[in-house]
PDB file of N, CA and C in Angstrom:
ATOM      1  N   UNK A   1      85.463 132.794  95.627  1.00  0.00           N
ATOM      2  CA  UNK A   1      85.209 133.739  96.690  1.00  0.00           C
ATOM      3  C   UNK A   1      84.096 133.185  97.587  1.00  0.00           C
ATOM      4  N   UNK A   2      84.309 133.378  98.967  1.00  0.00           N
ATOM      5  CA  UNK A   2      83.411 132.785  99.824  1.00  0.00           C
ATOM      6  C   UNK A   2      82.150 133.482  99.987  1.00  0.00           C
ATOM      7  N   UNK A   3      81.475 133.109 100.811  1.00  0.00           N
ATOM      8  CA  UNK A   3      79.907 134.402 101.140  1.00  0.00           C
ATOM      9  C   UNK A   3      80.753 134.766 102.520  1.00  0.00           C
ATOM     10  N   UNK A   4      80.107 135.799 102.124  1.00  0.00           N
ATOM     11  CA  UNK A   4      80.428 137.524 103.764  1.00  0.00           C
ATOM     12  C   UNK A   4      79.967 136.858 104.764  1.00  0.00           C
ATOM     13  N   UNK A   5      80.272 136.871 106.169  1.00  0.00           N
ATOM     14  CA  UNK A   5      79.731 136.812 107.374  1.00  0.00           C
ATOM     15  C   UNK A   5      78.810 138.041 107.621  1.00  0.00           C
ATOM     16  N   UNK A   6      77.754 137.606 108.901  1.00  0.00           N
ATOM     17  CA  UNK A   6      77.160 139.098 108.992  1.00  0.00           C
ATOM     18  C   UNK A   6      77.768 139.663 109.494  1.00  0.00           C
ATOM     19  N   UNK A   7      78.795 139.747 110.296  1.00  0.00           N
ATOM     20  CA  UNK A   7      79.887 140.803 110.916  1.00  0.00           C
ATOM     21  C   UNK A   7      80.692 141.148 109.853  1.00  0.00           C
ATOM     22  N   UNK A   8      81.539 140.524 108.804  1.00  0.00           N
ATOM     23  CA  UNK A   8      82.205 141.137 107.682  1.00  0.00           C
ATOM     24  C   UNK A   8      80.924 141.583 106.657  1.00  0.00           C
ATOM     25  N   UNK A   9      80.083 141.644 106.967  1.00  0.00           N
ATOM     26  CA  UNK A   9      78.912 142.516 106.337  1.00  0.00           C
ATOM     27  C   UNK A   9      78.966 143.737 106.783  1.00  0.00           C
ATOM     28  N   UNK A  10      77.804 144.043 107.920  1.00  0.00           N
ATOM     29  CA  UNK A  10      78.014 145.207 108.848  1.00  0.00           C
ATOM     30  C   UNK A  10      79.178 145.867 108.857  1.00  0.00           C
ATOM     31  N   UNK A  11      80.499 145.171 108.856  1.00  0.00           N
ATOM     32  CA  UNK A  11      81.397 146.129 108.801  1.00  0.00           C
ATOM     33  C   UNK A  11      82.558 146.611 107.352  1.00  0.00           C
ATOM     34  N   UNK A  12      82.347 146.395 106.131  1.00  0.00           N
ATOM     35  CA  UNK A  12      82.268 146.527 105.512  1.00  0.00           C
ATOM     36  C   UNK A  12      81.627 147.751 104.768  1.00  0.00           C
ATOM     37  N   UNK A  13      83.156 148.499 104.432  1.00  0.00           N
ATOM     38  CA  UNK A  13      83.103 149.961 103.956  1.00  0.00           C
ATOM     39  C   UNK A  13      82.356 150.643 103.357  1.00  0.00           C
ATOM     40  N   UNK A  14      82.121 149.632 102.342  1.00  0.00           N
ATOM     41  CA  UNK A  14      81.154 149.853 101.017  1.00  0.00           C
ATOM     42  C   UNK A  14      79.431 150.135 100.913  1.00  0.00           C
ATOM     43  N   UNK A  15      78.833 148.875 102.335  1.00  0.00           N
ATOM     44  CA  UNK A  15      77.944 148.464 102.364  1.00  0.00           C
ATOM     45  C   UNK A  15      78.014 149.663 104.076  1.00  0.00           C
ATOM     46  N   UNK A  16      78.809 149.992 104.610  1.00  0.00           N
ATOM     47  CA  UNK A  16      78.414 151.298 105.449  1.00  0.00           C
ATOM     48  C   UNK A  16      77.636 152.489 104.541  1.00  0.00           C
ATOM     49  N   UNK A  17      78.673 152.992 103.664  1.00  0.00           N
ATOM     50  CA  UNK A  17      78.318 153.930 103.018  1.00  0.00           C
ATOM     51  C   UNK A  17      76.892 153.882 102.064  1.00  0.00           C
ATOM     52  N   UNK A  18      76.757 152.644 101.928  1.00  0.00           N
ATOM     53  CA  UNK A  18      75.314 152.366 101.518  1.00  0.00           C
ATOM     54  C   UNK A  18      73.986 152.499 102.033  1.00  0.00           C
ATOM     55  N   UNK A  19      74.546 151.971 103.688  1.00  0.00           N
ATOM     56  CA  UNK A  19      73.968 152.206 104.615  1.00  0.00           C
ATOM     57  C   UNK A  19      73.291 153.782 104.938  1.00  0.00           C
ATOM     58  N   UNK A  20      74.584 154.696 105.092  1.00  0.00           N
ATOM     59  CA  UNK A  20      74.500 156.152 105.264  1.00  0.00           C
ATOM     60  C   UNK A  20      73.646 156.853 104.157  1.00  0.00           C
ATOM     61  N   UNK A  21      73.553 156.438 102.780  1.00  0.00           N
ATOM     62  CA  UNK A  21      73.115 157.017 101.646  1.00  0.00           C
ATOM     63  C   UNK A  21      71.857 156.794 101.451  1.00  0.00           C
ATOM     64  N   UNK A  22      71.207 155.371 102.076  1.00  0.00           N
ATOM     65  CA  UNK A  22      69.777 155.470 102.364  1.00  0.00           C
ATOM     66  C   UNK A  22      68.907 155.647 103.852  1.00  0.00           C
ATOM     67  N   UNK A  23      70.343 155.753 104.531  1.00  0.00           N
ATOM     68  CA  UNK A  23      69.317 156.029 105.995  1.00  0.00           C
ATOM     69  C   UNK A  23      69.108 155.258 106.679  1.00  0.00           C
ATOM     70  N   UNK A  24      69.910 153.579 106.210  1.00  0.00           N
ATOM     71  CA  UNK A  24      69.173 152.773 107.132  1.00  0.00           C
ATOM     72  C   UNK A  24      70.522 152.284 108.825  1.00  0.00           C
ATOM     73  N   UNK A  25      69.832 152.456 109.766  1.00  0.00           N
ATOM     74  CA  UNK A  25      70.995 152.235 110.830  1.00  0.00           C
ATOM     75  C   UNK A  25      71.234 150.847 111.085  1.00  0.00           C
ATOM     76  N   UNK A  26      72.469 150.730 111.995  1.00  0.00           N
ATOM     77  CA  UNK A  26      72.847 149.090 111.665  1.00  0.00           C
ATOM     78  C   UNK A  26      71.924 148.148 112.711  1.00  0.00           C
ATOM     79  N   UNK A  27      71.116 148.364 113.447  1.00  0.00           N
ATOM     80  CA  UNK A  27      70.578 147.758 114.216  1.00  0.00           C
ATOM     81  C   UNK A  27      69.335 147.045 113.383  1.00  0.00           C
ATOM     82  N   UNK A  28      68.962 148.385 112.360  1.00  0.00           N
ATOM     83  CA  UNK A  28      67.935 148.012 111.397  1.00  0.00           C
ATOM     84  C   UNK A  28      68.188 146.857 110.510  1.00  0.00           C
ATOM     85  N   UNK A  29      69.602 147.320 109.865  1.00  0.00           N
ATOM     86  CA  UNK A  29      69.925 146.900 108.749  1.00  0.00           C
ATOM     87  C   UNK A  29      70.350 145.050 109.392  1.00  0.00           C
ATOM     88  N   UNK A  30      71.254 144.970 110.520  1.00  0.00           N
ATOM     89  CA  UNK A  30      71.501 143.851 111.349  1.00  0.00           C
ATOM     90  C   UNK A  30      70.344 142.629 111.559  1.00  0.00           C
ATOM     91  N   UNK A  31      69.142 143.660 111.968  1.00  0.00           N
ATOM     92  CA  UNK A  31      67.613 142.931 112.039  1.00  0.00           C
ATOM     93  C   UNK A  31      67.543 141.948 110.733  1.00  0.00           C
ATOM     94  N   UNK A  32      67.725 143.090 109.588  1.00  0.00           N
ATOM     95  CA  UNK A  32      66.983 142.226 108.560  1.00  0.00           C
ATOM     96  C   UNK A  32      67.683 141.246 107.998  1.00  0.00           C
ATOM     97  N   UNK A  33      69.185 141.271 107.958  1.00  0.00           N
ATOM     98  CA  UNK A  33      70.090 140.010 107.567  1.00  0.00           C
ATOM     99  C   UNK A  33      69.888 138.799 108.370  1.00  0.00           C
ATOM    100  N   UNK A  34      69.794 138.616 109.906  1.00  0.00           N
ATOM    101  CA  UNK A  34      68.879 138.253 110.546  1.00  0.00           C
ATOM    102  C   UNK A  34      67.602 137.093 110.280  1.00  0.00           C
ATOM    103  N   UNK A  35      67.168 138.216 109.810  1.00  0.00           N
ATOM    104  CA  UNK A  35      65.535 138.110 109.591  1.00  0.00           C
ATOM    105  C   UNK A  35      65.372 136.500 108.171  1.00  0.00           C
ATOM    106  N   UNK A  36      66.280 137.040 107.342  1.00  0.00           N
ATOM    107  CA  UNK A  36      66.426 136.921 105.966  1.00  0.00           C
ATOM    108  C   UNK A  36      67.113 135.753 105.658  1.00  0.00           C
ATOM    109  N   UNK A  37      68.260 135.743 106.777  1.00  0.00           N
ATOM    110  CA  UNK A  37      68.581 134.014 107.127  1.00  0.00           C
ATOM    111  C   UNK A  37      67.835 133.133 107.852  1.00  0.00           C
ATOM    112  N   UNK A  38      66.783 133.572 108.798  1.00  0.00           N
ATOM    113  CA  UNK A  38      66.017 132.447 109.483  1.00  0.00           C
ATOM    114  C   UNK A  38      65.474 132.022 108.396  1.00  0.00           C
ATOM    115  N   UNK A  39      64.742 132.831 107.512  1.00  0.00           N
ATOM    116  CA  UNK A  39      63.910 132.495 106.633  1.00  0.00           C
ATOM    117  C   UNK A  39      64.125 131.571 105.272  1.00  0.00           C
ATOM    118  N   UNK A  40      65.728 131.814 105.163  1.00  0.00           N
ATOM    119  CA  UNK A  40      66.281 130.842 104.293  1.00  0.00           C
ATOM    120  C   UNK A  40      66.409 129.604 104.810  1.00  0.00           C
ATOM    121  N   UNK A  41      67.024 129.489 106.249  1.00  0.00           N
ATOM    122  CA  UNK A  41      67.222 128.401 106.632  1.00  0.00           C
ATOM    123  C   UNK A  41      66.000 127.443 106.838  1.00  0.00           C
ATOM    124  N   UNK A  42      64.808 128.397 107.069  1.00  0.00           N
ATOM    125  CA  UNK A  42      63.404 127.979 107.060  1.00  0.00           C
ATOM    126  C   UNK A  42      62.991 126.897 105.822  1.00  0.00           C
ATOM    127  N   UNK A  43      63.405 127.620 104.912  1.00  0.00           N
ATOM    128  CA  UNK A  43      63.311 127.074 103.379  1.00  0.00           C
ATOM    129  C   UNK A  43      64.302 125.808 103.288  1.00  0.00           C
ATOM    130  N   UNK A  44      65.197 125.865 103.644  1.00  0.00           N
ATOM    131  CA  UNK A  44      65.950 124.959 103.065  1.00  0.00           C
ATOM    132  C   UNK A  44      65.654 123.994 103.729  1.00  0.00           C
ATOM    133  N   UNK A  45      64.713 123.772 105.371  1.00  0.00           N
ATOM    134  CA  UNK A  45      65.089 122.678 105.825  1.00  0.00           C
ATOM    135  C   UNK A  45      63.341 122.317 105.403  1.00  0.00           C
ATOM    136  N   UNK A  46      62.537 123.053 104.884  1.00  0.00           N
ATOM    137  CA  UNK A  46      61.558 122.556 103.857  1.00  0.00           C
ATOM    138  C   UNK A  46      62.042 120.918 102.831  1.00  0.00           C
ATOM    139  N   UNK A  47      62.469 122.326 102.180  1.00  0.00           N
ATOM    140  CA  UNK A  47      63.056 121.601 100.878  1.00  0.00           C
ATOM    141  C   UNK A  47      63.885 120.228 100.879  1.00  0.00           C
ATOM    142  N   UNK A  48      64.692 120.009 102.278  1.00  0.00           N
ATOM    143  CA  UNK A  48      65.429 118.244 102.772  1.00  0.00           C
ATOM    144  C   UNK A  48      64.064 117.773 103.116  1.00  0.00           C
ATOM    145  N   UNK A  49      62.958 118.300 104.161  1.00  0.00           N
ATOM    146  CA  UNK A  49      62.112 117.386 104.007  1.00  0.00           C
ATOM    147  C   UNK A  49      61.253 116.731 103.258  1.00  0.00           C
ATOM    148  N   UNK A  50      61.487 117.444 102.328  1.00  0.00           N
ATOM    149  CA  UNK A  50      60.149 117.217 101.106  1.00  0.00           C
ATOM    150  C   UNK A  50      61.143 115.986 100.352  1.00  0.00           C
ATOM    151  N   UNK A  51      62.577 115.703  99.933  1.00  0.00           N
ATOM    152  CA  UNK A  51      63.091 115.195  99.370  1.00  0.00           C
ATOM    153  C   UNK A  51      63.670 114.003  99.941  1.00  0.00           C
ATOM    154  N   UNK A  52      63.610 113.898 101.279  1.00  0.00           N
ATOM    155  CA  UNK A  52      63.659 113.088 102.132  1.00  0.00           C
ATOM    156  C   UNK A  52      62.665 111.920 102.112  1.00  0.00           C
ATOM    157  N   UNK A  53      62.538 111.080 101.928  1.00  0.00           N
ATOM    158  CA  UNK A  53      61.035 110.082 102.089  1.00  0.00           C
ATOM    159  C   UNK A  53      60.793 109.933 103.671  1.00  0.00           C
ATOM    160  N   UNK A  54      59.977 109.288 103.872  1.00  0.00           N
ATOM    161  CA  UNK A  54      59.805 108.515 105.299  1.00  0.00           C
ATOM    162  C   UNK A  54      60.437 107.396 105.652  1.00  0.00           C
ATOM    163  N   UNK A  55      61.241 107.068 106.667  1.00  0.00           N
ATOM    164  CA  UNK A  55      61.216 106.054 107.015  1.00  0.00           C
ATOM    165  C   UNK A  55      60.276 104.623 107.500  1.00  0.00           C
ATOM    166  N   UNK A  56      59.568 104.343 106.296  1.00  0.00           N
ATOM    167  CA  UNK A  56      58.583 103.713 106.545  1.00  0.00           C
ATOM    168  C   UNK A  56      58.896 102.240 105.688  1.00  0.00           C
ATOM    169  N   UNK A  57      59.397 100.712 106.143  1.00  0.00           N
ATOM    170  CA  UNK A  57      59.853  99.721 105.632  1.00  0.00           C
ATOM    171  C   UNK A  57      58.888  98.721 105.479  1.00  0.00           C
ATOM    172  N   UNK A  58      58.190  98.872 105.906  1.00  0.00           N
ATOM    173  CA  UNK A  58      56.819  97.942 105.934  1.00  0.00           C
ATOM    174  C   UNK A  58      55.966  98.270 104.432  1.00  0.00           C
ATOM    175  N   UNK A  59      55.461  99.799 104.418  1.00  0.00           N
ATOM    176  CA  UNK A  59      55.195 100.089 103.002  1.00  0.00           C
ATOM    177  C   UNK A  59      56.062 100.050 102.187  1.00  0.00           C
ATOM    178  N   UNK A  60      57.250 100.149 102.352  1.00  0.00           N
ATOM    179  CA  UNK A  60      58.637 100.356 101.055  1.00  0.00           C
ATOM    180  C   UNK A  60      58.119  98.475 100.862  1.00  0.00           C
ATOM    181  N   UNK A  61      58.206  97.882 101.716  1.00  0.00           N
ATOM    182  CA  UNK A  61      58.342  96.439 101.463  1.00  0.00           C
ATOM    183  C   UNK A  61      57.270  96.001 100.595  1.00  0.00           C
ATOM    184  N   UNK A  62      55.965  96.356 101.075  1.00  0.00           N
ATOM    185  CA  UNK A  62      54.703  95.967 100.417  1.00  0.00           C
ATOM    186  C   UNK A  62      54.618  96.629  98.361  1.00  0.00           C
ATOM    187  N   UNK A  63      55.538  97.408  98.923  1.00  0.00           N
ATOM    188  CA  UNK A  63      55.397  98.371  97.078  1.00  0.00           C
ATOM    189  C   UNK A  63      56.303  97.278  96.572  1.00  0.00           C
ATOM    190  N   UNK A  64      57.450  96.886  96.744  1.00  0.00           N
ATOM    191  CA  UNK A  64      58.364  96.428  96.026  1.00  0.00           C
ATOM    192  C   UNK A  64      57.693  94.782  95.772  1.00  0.00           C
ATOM    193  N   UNK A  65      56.870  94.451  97.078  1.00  0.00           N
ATOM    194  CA  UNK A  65      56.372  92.803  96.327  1.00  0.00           C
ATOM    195  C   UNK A  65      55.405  93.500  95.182  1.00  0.00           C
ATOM    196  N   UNK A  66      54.652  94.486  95.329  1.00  0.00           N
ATOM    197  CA  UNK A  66      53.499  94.837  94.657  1.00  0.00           C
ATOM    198  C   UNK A  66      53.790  94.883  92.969  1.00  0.00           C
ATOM    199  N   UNK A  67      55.331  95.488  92.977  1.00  0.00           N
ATOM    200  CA  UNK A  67      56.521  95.534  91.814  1.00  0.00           C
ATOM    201  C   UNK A  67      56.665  94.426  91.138  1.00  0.00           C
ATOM    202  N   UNK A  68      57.487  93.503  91.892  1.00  0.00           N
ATOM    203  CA  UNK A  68      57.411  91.905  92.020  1.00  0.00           C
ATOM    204  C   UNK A  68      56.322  91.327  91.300  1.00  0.00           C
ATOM    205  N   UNK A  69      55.248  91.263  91.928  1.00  0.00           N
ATOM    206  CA  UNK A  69      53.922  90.436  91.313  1.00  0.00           C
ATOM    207  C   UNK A  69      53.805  90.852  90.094  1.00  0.00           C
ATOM    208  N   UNK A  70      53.710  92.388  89.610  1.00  0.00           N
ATOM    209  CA  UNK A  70      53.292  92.952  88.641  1.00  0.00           C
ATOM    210  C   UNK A  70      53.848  92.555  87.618  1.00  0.00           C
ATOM    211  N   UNK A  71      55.576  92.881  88.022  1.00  0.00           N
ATOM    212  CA  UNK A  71      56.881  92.121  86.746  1.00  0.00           C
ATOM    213  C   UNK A  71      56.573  90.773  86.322  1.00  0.00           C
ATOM    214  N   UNK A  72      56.094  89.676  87.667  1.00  0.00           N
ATOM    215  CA  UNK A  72      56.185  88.038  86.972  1.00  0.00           C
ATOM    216  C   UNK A  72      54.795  88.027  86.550  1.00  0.00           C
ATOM    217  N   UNK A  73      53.596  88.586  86.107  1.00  0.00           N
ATOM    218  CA  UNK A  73      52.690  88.397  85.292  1.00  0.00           C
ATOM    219  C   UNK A  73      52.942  89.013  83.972  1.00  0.00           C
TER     220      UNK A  73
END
């Protein structure tokens, strides 16, 4: 099963009546799905950068002789 769109959210029978039973209106409720994905997407593009290294070949180069020297002693 796939994940809901926010439009097959919002409109979605179940999650109306959920809506109605606590009061919250869809402009509200719209806001915070919204809200709740910037914030994931926020996170996630954290999380590629952190796992991402730098493109940096000059130091990658200098570690790997540094490797090198270390191994032939």
């Amino acid at each position: 099963m796939s994940d809901m769109t926010m439009s097959e959210i919002l409109c979605d029978p179940l999650i109306r009546q959920l809506m109605r039973a606590d009061r919250v209106s869809l402009d509200v409720f719209a806001t915070l799905l919204r809200e709740a994905a910037a914030r994931a997407d926020a996170q996630a593009m954290k999380g590629i950068s952190a796992v991402v290294p730098p493109d940096d070949n000059e130091a990658s180069a200098q570690s790997h002789e540094t490797i090198m020297q270390t191994e032939a002693v």
